[in-house]
Protein backbone atom coordinates (compact mmCIF):
# COMPACT_ATOMS: atom_id res chain seq x y z
CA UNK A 1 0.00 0.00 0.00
CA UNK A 2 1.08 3.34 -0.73
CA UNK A 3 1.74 6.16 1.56
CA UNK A 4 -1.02 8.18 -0.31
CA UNK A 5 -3.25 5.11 -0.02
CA UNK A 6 -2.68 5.00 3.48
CA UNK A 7 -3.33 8.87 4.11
CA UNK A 8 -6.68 8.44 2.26
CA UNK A 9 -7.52 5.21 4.57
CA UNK A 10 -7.01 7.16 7.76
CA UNK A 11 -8.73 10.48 7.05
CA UNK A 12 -12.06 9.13 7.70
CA UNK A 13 -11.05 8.09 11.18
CA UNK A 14 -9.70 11.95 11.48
CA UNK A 15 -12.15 13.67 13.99
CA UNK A 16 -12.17 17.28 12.04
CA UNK A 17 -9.10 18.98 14.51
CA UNK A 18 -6.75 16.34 13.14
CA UNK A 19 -7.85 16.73 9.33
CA UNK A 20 -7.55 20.70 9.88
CA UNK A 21 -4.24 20.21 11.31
CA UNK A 22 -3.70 17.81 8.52
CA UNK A 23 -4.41 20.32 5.74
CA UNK A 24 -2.03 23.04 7.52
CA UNK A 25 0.52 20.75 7.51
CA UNK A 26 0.07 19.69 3.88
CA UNK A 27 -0.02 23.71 2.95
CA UNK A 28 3.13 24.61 4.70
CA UNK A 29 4.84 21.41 2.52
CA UNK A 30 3.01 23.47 -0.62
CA UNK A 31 4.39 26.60 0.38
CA UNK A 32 7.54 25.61 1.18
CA UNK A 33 8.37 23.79 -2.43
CA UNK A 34 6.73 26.94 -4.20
CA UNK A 35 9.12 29.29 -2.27
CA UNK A 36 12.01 26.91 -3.46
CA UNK A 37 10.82 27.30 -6.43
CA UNK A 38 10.38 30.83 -7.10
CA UNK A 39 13.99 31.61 -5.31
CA UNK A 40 15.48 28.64 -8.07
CA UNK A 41 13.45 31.11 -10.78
CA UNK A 42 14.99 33.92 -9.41
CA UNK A 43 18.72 32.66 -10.01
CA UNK A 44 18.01 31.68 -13.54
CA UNK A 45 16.99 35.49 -14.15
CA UNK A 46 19.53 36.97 -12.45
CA UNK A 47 22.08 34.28 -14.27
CA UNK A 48 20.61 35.37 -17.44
CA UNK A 49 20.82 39.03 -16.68
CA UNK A 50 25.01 38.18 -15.78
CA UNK A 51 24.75 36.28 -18.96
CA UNK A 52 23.14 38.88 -21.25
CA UNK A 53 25.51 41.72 -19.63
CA UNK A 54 28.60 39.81 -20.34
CA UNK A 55 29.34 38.72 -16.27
CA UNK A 56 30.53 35.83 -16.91
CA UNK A 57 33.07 33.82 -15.76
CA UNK A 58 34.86 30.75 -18.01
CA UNK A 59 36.09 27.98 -15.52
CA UNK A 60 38.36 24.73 -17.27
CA UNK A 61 38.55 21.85 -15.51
């Protein structure tokens, strides 16, 4: 059984405090990944900006 199979077999034994607590948890995981996200966009611009400026920096191996 899968973890998400097993989260949908417990929720209906969830008295509602424990599903609300349940969904805040589950939006602070949302949250979290989206801010990862957005600060992983962010470096992309700001590499392109470097990029398009001609910041750049050659590195050999």
């Amino acid at each position: 059984m899968s973890t998400v199979q097993e989260i949908e077999k417990a929720l209906p034994r969830l008295t509602r405090e424990e599903m609300e607590h349940v969904r805040e948890l589950i939006d602070e995981q949302l949250e979290a990944q989206l801010e990862l996200a957005d600060d992983v966009v962010a470096r992309i611009e700001q590499s392109k900006a470097e990029i398009a400026a001609g910041e750049v920096t050659t590195r050999q191996p």
